[in-house]
N, C-alpha and C. Protein backbone atom coordinates (compact mmCIF):
# COMPACT_ATOMS: atom_id res chain seq x y z
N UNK A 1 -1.87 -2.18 -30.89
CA UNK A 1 -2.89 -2.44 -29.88
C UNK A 1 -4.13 -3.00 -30.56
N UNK A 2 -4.51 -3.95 -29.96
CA UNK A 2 -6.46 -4.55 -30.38
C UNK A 2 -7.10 -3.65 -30.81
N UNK A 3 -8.24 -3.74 -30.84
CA UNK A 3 -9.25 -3.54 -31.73
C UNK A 3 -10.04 -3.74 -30.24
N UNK A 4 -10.87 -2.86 -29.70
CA UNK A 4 -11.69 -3.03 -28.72
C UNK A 4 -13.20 -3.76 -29.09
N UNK A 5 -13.40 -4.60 -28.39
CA UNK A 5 -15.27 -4.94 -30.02
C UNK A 5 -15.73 -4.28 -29.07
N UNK A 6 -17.10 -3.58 -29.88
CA UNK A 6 -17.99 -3.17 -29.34
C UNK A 6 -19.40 -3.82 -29.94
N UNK A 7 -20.59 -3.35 -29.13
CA UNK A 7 -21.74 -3.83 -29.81
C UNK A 7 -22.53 -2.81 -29.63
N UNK A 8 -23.57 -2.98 -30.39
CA UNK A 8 -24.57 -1.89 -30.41
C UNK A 8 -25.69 -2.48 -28.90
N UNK A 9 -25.70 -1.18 -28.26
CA UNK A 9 -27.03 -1.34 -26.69
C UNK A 9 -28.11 -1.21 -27.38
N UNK A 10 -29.28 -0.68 -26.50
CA UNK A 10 -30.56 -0.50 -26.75
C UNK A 10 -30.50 1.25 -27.24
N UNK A 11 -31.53 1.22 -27.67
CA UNK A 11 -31.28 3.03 -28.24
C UNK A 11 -30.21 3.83 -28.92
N UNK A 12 -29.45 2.95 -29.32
CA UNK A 12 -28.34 3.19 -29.81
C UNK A 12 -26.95 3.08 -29.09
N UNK A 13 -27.01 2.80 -27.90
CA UNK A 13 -25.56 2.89 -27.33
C UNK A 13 -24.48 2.39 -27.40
N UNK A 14 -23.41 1.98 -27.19
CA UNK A 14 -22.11 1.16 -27.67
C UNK A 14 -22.15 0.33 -26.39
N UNK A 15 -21.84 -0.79 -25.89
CA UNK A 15 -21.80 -1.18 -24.93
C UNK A 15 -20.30 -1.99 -25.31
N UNK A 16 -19.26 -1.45 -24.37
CA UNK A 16 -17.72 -2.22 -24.61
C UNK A 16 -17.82 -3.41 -23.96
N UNK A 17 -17.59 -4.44 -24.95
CA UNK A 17 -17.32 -6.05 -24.41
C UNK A 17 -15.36 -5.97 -23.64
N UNK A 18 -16.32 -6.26 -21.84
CA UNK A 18 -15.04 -6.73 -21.30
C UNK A 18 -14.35 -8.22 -21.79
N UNK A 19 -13.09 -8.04 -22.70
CA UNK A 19 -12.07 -9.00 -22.45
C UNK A 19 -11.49 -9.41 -21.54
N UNK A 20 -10.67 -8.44 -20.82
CA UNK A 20 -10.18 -8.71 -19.96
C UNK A 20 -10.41 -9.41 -18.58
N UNK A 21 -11.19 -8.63 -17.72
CA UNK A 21 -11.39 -8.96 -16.33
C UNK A 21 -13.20 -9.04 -16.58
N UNK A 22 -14.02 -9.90 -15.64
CA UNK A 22 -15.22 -9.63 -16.03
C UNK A 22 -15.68 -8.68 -14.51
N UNK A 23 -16.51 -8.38 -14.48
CA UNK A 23 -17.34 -7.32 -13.82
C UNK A 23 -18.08 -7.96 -12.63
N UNK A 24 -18.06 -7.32 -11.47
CA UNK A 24 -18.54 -7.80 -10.17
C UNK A 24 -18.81 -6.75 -9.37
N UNK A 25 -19.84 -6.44 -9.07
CA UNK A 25 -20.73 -4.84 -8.30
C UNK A 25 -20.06 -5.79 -6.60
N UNK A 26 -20.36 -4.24 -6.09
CA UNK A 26 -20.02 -4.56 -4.96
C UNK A 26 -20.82 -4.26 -3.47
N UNK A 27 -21.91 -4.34 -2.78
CA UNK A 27 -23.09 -3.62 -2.34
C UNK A 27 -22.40 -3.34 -1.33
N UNK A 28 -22.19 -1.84 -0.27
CA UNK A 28 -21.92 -1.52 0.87
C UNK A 28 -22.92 -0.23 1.27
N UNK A 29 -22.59 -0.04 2.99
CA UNK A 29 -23.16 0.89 3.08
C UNK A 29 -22.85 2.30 2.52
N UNK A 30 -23.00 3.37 2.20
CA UNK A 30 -23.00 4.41 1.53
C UNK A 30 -21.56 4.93 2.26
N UNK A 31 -21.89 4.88 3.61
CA UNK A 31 -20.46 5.61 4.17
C UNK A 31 -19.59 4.78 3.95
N UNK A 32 -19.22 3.47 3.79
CA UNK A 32 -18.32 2.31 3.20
C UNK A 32 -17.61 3.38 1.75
N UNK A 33 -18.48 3.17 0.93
CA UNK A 33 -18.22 3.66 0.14
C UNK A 33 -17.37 5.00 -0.04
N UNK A 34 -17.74 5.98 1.10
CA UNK A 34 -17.60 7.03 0.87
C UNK A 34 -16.14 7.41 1.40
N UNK A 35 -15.99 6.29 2.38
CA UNK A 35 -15.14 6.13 3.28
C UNK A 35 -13.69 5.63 2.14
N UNK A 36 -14.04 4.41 1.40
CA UNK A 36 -12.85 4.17 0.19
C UNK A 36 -12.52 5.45 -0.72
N UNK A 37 -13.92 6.08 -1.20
CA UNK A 37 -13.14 6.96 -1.66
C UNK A 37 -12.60 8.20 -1.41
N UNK A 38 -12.41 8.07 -0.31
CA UNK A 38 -11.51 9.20 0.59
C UNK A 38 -10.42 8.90 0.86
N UNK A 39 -10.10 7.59 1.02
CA UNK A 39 -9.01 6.68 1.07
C UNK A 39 -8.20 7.06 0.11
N UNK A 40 -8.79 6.63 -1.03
CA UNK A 40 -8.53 6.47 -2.63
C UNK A 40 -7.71 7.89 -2.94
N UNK A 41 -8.55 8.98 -2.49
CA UNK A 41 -8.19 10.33 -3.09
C UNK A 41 -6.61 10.34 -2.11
N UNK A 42 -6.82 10.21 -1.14
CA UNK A 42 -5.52 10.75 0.25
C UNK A 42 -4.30 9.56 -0.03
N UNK A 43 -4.42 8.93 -0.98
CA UNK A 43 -3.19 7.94 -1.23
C UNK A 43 -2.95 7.48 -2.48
N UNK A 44 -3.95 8.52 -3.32
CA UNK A 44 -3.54 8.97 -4.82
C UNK A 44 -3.48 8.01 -5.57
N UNK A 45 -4.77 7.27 -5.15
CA UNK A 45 -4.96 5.59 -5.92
C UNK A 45 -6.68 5.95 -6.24
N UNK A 46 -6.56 4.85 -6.40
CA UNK A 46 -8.75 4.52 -7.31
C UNK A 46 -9.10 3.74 -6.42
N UNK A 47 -10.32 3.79 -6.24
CA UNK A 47 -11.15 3.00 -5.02
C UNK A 47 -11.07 1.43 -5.71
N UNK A 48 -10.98 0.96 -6.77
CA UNK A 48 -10.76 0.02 -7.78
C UNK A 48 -9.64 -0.09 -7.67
N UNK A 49 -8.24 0.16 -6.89
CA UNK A 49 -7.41 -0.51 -6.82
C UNK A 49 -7.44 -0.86 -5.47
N UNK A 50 -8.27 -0.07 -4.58
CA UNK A 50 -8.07 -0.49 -2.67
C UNK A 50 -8.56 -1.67 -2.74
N UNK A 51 -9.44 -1.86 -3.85
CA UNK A 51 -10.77 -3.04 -3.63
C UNK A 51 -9.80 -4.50 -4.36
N UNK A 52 -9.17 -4.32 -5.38
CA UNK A 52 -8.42 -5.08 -5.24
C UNK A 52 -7.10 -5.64 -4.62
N UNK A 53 -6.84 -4.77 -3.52
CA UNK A 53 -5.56 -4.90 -2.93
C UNK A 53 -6.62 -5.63 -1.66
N UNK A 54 -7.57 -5.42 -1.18
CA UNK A 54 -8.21 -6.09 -0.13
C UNK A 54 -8.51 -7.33 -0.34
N UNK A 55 -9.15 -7.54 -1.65
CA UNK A 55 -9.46 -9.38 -2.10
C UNK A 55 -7.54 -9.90 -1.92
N UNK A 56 -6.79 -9.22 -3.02
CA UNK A 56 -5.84 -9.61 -2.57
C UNK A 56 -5.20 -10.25 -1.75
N UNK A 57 -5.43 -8.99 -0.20
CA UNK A 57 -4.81 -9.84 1.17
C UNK A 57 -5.75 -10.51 1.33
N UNK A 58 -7.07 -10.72 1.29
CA UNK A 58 -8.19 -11.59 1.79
C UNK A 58 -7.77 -13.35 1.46
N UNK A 59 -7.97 -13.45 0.06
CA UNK A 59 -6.81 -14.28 -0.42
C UNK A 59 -6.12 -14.93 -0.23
N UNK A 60 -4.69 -13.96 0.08
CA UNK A 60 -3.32 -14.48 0.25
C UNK A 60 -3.92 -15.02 2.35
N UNK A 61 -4.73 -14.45 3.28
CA UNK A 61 -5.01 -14.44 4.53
C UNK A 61 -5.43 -16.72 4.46
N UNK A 62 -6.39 -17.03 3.57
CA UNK A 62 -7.25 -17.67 3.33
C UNK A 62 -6.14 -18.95 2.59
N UNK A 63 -4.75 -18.60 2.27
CA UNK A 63 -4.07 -19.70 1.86
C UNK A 63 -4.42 -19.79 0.21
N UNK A 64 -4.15 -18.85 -0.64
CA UNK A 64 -4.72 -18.35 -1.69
C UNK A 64 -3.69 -17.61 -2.46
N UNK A 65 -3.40 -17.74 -3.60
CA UNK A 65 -2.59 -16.40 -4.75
C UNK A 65 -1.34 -16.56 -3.88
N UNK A 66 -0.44 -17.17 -3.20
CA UNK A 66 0.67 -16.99 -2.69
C UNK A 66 1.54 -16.94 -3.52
N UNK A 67 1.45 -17.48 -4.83
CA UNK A 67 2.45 -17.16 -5.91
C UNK A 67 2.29 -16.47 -6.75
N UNK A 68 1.33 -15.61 -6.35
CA UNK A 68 1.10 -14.33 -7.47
C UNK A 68 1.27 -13.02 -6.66
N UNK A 69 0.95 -12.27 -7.93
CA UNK A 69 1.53 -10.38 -7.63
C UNK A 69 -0.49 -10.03 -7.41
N UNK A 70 -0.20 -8.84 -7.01
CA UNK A 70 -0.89 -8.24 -6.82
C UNK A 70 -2.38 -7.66 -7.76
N UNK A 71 -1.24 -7.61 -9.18
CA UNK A 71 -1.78 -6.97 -10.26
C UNK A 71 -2.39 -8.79 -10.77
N UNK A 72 -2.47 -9.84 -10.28
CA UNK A 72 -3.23 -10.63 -11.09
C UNK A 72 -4.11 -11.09 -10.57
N UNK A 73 -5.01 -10.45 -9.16
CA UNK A 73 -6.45 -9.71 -8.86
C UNK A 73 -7.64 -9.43 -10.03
């Protein structure tokens, strides 16, 4: 397995450089939120995978990823 890089933050912290996927916040209302992760818990998944199974169909809805899987979200 790699070698994860890291770098040094401010004050000392490690901050892990994403390779992989890059990073995208997501703003909702609080009960939105609260609402996925209730979801998340009752179907024994991560609110980080509902969120990509929704771009997903959003996507595939929009004429989009039709030849891809799920996992390349």
């Amino acid at each position: 397995m790699d070698d994860i890089p890291e770098a040094t933050g401010r004050a000392g912290y490690k901050t892990r450089v994403r390779v992989e996927k890059p990073h995208v916040s997501l703003y909702a209302a609080p009960e939105t939120l609260l609402a996925i992760k209730r979801l998340a818990l009752d179907k024994g998944t991560t609110a980080q995978a509902l969120y990509r199974r929704g771009l997903y169909l959003m996507l595939q809805e929009n004429g989009l990823y039709l030849d891809k899987a799920e996992d390349d979200v």
